[in-house]
C-alpha atoms as a PDB file:
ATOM      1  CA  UNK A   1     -56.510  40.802  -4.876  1.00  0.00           C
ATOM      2  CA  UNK A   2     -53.934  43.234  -6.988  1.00  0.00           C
ATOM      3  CA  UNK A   3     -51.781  42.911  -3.553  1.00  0.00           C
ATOM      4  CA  UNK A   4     -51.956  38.844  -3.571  1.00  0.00           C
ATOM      5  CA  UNK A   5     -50.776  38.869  -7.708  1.00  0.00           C
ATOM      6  CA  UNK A   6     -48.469  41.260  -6.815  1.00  0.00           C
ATOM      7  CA  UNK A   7     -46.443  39.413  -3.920  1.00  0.00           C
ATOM      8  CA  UNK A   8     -46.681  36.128  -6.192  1.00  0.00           C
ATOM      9  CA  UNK A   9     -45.330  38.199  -8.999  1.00  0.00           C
ATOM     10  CA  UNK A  10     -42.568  39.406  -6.790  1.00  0.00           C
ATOM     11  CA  UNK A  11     -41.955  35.676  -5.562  1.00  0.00           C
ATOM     12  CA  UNK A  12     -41.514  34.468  -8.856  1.00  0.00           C
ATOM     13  CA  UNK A  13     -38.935  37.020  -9.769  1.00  0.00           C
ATOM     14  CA  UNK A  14     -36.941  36.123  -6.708  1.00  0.00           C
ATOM     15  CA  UNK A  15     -37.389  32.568  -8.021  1.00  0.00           C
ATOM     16  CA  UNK A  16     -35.824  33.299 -11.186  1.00  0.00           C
ATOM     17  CA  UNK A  17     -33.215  35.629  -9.900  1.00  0.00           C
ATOM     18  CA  UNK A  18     -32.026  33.234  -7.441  1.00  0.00           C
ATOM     19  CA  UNK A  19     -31.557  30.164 -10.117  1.00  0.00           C
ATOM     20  CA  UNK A  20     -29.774  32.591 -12.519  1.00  0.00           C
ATOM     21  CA  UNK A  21     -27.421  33.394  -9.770  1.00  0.00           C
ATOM     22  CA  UNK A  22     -27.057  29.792  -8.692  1.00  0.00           C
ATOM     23  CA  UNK A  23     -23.538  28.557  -9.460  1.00  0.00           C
ATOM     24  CA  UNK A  24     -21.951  24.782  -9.461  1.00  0.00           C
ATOM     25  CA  UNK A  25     -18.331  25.122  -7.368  1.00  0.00           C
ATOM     26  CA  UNK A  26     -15.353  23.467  -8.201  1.00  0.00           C
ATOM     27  CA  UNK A  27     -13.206  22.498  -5.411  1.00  0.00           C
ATOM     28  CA  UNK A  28      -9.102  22.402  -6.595  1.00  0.00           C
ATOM     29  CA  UNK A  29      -6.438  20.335  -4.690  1.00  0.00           C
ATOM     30  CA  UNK A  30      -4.752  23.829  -3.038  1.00  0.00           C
ATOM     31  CA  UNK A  31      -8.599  24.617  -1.902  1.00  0.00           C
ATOM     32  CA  UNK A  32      -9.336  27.417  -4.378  1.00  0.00           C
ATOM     33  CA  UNK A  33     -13.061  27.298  -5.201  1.00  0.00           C
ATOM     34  CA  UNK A  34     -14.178  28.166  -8.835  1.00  0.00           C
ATOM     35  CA  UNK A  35     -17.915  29.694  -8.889  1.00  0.00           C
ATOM     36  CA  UNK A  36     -19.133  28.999 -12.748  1.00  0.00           C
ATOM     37  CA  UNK A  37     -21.618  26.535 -14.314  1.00  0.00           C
ATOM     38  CA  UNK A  38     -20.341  22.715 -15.015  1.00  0.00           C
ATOM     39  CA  UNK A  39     -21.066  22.188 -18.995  1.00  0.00           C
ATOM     40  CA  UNK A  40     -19.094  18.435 -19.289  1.00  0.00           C
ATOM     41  CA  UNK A  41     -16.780  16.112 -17.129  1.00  0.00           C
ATOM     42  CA  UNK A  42     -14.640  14.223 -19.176  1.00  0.00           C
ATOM     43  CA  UNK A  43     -12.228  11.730 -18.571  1.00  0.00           C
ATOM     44  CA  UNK A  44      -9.305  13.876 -18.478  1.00  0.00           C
ATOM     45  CA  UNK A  45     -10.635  17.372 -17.959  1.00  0.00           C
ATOM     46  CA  UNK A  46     -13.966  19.579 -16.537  1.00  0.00           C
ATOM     47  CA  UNK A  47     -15.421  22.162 -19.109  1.00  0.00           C
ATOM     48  CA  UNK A  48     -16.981  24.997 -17.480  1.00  0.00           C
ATOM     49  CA  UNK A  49     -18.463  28.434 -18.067  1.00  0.00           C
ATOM     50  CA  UNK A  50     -17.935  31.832 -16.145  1.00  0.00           C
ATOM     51  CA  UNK A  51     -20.641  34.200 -15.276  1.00  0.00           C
ATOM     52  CA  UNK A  52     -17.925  37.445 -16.305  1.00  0.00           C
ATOM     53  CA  UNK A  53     -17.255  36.003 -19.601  1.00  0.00           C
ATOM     54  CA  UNK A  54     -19.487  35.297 -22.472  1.00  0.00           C
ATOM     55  CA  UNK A  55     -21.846  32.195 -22.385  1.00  0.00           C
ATOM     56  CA  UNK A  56     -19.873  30.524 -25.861  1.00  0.00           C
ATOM     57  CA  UNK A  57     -16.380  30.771 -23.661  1.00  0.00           C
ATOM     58  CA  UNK A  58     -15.591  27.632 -22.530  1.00  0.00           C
ATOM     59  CA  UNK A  59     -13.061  26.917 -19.724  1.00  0.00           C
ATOM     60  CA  UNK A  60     -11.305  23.816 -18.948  1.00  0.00           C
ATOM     61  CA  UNK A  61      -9.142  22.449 -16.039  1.00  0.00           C
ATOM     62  CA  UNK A  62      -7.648  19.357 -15.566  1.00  0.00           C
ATOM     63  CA  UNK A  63      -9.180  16.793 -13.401  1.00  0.00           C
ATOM     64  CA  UNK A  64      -6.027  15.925 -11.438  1.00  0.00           C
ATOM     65  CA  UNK A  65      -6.018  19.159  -9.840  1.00  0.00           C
ATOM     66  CA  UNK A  66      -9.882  18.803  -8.666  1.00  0.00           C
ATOM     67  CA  UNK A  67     -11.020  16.957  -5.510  1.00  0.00           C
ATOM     68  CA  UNK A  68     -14.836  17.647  -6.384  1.00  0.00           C
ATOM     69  CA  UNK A  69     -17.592  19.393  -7.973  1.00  0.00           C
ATOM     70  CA  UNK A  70     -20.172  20.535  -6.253  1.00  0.00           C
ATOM     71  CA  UNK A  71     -23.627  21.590  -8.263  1.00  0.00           C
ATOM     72  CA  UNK A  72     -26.112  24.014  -7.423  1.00  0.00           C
ATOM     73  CA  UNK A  73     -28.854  21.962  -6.351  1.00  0.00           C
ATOM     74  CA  UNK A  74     -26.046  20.227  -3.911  1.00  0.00           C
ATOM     75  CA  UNK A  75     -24.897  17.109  -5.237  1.00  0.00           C
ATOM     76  CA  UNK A  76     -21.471  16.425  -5.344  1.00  0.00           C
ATOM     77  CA  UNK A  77     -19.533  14.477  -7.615  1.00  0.00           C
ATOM     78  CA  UNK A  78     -15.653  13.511  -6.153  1.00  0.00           C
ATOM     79  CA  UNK A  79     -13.020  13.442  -9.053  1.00  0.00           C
ATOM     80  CA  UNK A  80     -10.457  10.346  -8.695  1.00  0.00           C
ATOM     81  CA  UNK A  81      -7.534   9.978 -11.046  1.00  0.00           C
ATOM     82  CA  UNK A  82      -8.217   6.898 -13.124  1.00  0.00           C
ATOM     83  CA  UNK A  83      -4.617   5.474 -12.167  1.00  0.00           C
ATOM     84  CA  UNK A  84      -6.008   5.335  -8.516  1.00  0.00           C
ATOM     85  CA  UNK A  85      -9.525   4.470  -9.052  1.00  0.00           C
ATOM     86  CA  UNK A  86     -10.628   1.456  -7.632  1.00  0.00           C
ATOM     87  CA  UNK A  87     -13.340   0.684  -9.316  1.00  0.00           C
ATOM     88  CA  UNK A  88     -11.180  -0.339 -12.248  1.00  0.00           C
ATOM     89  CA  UNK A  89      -9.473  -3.533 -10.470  1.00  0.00           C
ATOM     90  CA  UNK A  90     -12.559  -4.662  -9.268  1.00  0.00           C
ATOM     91  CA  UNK A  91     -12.684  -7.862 -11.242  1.00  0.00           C
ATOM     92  CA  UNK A  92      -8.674  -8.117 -10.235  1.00  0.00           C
ATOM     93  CA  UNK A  93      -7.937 -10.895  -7.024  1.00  0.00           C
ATOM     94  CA  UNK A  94      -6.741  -8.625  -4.178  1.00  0.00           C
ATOM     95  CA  UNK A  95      -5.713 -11.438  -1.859  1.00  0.00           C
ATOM     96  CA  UNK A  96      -2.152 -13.509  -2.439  1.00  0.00           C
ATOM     97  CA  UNK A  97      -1.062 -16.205  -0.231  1.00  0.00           C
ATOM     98  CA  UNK A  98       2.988 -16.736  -0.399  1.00  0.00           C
ATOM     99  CA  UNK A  99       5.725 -18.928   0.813  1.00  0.00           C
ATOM    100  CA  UNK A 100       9.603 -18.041   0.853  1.00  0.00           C
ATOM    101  CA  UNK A 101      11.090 -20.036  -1.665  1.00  0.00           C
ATOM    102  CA  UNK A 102      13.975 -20.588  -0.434  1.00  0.00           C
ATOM    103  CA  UNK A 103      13.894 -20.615   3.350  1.00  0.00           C
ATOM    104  CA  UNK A 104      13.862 -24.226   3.527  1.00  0.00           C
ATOM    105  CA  UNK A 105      17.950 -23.674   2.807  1.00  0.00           C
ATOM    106  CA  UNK A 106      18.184 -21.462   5.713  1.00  0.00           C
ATOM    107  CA  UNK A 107      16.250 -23.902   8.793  1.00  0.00           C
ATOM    108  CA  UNK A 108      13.009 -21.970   8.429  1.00  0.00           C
ATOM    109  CA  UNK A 109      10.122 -22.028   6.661  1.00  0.00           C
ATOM    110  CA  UNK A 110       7.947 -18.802   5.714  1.00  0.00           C
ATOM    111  CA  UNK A 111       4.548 -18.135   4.962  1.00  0.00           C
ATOM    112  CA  UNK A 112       3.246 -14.592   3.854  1.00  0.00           C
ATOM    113  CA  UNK A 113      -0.106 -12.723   3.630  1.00  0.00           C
ATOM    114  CA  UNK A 114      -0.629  -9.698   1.075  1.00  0.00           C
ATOM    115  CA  UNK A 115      -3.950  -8.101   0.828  1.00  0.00           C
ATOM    116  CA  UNK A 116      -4.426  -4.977  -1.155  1.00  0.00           C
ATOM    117  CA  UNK A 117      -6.049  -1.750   0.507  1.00  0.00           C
ATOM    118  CA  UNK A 118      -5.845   0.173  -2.337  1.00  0.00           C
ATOM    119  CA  UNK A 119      -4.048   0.557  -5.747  1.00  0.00           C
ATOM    120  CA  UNK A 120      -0.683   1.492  -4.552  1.00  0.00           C
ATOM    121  CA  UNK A 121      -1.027   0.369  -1.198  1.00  0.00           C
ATOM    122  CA  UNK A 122      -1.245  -3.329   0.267  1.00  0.00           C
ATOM    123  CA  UNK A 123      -0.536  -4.577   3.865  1.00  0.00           C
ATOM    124  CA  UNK A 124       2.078  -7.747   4.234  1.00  0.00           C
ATOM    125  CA  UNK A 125       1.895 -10.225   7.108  1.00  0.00           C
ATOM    126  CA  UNK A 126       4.748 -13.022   7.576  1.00  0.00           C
ATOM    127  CA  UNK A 127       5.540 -16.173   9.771  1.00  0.00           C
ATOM    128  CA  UNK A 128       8.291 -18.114  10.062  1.00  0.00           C
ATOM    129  CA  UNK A 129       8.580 -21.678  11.804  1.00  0.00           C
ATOM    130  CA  UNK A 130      12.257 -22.211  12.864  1.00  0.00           C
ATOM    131  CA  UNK A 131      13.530 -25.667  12.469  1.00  0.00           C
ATOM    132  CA  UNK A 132      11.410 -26.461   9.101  1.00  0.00           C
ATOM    133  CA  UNK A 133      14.308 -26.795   7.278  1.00  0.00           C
ATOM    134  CA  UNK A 134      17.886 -27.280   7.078  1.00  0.00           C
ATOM    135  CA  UNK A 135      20.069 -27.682   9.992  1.00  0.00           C
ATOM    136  CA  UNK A 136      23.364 -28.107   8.583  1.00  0.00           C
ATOM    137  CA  UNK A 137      25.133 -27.275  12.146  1.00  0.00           C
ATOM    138  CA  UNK A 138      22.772 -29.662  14.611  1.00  0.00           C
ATOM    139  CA  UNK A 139      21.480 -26.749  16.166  1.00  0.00           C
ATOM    140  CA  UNK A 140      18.278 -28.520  16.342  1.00  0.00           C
ATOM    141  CA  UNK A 141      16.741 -24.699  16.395  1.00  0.00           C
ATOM    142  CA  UNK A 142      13.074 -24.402  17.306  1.00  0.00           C
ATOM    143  CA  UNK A 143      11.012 -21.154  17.497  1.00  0.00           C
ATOM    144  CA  UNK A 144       8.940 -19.060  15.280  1.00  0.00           C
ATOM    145  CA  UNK A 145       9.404 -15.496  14.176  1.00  0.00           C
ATOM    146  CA  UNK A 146       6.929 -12.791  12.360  1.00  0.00           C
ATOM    147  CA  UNK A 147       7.160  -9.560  10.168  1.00  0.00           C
ATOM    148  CA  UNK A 148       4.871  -7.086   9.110  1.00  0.00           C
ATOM    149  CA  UNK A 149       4.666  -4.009   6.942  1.00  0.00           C
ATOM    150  CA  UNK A 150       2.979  -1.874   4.532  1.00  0.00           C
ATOM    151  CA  UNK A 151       3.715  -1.922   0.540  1.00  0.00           C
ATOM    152  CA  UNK A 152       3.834   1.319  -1.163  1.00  0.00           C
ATOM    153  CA  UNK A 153       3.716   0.100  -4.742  1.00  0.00           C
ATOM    154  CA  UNK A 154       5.586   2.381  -7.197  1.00  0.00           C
ATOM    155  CA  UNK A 155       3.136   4.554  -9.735  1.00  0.00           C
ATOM    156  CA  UNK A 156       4.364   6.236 -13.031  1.00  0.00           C
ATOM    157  CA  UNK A 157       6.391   9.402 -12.849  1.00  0.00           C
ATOM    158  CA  UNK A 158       3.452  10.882 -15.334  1.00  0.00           C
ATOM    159  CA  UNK A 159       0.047   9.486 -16.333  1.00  0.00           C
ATOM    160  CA  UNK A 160      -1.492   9.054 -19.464  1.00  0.00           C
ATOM    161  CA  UNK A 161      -4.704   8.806 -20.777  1.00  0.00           C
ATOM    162  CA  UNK A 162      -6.778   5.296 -19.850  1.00  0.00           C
ATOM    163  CA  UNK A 163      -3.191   4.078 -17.827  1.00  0.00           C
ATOM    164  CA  UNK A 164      -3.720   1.754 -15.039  1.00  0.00           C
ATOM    165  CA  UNK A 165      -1.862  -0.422 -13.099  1.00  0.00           C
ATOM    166  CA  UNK A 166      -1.132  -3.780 -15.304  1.00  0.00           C
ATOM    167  CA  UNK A 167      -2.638  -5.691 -11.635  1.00  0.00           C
ATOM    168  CA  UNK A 168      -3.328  -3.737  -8.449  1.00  0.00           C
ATOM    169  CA  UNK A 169      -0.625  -6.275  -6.682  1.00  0.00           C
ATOM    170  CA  UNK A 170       1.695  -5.838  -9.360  1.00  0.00           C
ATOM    171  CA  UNK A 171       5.286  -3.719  -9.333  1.00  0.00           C
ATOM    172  CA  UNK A 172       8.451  -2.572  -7.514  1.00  0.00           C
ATOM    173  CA  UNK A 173       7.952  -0.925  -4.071  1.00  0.00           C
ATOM    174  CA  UNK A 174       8.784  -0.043  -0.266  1.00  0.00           C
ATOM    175  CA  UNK A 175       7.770  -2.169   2.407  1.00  0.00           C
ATOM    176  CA  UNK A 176       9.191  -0.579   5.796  1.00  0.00           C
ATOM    177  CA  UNK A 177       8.375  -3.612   8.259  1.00  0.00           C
ATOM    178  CA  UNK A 178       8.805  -4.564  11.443  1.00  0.00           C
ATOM    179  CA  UNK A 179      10.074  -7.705  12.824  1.00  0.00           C
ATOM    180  CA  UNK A 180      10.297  -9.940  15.903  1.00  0.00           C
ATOM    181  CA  UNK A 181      11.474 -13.191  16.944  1.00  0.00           C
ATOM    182  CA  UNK A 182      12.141 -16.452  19.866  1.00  0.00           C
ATOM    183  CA  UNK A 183      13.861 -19.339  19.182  1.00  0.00           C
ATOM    184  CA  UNK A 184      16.018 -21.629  21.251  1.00  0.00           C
ATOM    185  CA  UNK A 185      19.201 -24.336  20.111  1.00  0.00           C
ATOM    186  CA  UNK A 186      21.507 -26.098  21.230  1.00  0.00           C
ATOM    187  CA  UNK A 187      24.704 -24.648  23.329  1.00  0.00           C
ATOM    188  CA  UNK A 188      27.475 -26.517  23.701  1.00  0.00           C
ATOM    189  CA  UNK A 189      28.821 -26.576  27.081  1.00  0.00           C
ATOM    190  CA  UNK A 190      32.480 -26.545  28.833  1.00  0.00           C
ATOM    191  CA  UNK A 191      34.650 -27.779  26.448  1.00  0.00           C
ATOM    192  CA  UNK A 192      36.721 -29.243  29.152  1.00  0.00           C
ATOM    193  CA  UNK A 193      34.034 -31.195  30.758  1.00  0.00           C
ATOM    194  CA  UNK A 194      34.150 -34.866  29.666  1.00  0.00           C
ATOM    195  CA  UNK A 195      31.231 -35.672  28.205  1.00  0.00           C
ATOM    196  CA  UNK A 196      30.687 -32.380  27.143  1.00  0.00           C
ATOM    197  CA  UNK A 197      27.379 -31.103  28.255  1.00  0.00           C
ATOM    198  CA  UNK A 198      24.835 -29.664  26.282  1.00  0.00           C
ATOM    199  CA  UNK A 199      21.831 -26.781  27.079  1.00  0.00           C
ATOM    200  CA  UNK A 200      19.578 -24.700  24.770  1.00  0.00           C
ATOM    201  CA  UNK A 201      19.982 -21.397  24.753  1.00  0.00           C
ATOM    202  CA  UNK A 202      17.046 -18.757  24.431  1.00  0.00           C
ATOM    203  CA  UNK A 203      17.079 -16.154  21.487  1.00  0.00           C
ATOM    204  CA  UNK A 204      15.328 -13.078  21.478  1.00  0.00           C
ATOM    205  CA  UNK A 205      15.775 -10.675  18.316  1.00  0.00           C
ATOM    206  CA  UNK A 206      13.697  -8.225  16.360  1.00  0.00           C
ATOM    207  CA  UNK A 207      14.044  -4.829  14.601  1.00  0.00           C
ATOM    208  CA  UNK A 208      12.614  -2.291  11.897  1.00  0.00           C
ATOM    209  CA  UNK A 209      13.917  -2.884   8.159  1.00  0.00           C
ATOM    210  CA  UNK A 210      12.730  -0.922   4.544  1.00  0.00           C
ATOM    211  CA  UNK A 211      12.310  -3.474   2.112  1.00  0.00           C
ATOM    212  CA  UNK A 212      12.999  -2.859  -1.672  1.00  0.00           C
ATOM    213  CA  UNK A 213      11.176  -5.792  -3.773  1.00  0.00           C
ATOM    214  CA  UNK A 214       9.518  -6.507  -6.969  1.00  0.00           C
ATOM    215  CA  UNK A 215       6.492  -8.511  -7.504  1.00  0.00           C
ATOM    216  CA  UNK A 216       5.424 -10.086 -10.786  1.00  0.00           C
ATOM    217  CA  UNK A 217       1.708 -11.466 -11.227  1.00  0.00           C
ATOM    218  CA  UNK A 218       1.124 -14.152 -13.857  1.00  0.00           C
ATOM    219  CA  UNK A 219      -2.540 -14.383 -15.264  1.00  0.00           C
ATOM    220  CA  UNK A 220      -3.952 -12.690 -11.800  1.00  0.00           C
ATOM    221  CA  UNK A 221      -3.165 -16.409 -10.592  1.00  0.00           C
ATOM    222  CA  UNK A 222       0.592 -16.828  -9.900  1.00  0.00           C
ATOM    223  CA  UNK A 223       3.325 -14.298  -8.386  1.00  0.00           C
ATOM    224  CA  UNK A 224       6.557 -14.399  -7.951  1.00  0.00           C
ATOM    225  CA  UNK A 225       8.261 -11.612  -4.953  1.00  0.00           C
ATOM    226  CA  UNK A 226      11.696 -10.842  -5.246  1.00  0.00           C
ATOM    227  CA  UNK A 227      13.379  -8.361  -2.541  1.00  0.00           C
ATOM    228  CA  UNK A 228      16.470  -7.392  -0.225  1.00  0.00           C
ATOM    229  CA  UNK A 229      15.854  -5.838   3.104  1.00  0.00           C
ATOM    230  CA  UNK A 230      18.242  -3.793   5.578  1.00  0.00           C
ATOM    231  CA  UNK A 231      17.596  -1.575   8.419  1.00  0.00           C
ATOM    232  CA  UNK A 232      18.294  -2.064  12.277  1.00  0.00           C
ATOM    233  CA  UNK A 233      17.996  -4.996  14.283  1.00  0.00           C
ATOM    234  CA  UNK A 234      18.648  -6.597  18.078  1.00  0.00           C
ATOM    235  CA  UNK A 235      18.961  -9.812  20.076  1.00  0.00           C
ATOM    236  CA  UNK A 236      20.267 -10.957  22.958  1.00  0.00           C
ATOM    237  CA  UNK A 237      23.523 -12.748  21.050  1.00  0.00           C
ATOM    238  CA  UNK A 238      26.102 -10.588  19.458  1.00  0.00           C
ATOM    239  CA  UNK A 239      24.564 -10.846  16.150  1.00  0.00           C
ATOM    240  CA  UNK A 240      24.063 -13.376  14.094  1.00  0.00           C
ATOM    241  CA  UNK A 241      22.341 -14.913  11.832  1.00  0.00           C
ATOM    242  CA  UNK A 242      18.188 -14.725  13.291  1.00  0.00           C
ATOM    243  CA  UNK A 243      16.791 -17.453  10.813  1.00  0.00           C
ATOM    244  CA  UNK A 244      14.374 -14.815   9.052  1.00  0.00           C
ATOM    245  CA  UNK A 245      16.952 -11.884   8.635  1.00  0.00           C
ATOM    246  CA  UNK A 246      21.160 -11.540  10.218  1.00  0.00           C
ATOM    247  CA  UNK A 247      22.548  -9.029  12.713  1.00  0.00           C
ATOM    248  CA  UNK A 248      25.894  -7.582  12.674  1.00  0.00           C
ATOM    249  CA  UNK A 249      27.825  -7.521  15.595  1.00  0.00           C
ATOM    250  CA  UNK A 250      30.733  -5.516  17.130  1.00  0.00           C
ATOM    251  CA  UNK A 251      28.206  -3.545  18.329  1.00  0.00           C
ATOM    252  CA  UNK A 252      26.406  -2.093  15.149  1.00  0.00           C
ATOM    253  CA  UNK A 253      23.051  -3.273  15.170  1.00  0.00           C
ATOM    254  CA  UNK A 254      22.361  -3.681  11.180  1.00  0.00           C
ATOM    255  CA  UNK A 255      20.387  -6.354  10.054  1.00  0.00           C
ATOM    256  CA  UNK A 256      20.139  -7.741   6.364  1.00  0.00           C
ATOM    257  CA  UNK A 257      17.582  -9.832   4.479  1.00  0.00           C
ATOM    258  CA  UNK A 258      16.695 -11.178   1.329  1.00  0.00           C
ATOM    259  CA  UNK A 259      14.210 -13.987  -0.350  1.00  0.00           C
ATOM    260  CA  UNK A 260      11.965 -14.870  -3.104  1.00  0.00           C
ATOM    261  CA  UNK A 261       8.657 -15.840  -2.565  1.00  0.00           C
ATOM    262  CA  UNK A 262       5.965 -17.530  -4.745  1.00  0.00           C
ATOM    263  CA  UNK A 263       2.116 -17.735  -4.408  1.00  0.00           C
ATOM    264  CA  UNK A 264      -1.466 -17.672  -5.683  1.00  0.00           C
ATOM    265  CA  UNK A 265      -3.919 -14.987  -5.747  1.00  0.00           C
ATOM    266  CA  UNK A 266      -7.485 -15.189  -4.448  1.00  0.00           C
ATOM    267  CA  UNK A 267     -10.821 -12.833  -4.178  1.00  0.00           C
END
């Protein structure tokens, strides 16, 4: 019987050893671990106590250098900077359907796609149908072209306390994007030839361009999307202008683009 109480008795002390050695672990960005015991997690900063120091010593370290905190009993808790927390553009519309203002002017017109993935990061689809617009040369141009690219939405060089993105869609950024396009229009033929005849000629182009651009939302209803484009570009012309962006010729393959769309936001 004295053997039975005593292996309880020495069960219960490895019990109570084993809790008081029992440590919470915080994980830091450069994958140091700190062993200690978790006392708060505030909005800004994690208070915590080490087992070499004095219970009333209270360390701190800021949250944006944390990934996670794990506690003894296992559960983890992951640590996301408040700028880049989702969960506080929830109630925000992350869909925004646009059209390009002014490609009417240019014998086009555009339609656009932006859905946010994340604060900071959205995904842009375009099409254009060529010959919706002007055709101030008879061209009669017909074709359709399409872009798409990823927005990396500029955050503040520092954060403060409770700042947040006015609206997750909101702000200047890079888009690179890719582009590609078929169209065909009118050729003249031999001038000599009497009448003159006439063909269509086919039009290949495409390329890769970064985008600079600013977008501006209105009451999470309305935006307006300014931006200028330029990167490298093809076709089977010697340049030109593509209907959704213009090649140089001479044999240097830039291309250029610019436009202003407008649009509404949805869920």
């Amino acid at each position: 019987m004295n053997t039975i109480k005593q292996m309880i008795l020495l069960i219960a002390v490895l019990l109570v050893s084993v809790s008081a050695f029992a440590q919470d672990q915080i994980i830091k960005k450069n994958k140091d671990i700190i062993e200690c015991k978790v006392r708060e997690i505030g909005m800004d900063e994690v208070k915590y106590i080490l087992p070499d120091y004095p219970p009333d010593v209270l360390f701190t370290i800021e949250k944006d250098k944390i990934t996670k905190v794990i506690f003894e009993n296992g559960q983890e808790i992951e640590i996301t900077n408040e700028m880049m927390n989702p969960e506080n553009y929830e109630e925000q519309k992350k869909n925004a359907l646009k059209v390009d203002f002014l490609s009417p002017l240019t014998g086009n017109l555009t339609f656009a796609y932006e859905r946010s993935l994340k604060p900071g990061r959205s995904i842009e689809a375009s099409l254009g149908i060529i010959g919706l617009g002007i055709d101030p040369n008879d061209y009669d141009p017909a074709g359709v072209f399409g872009k798409f690219g990823m927005k990396f939405i500029k955050s503040p060089d520092f954060y403060l306390r409770g700042m947040r993105y006015a609206h997750i869609l909101k702000g200047g950024y890079v888009k690179p994007e890719i582009m590609f396009g078929y169209y065909t229009i009118d050729e003249d033929g031999d001038y000599y030839e009497i009448p003159p005849e006439t063909g269509r000629k086919s039009v290949f182009s495409g390329g890769i361009q970064l985008i600079l651009g600013k977008q501006w939302i209105m009451d999470d209803l309305f935006l307006v999307d300014f931006f200028v484009g330029m990167g490298y570009g093809f076709d089977n012309q010697d340049g030109g202008y593509n209907f959704g962006w213009a090649i140089t010729g001479g044999g240097v393959p830039l291309s250029f683009s610019t436009g202003l769309k407008i649009g509404i936001l949805f869920k």
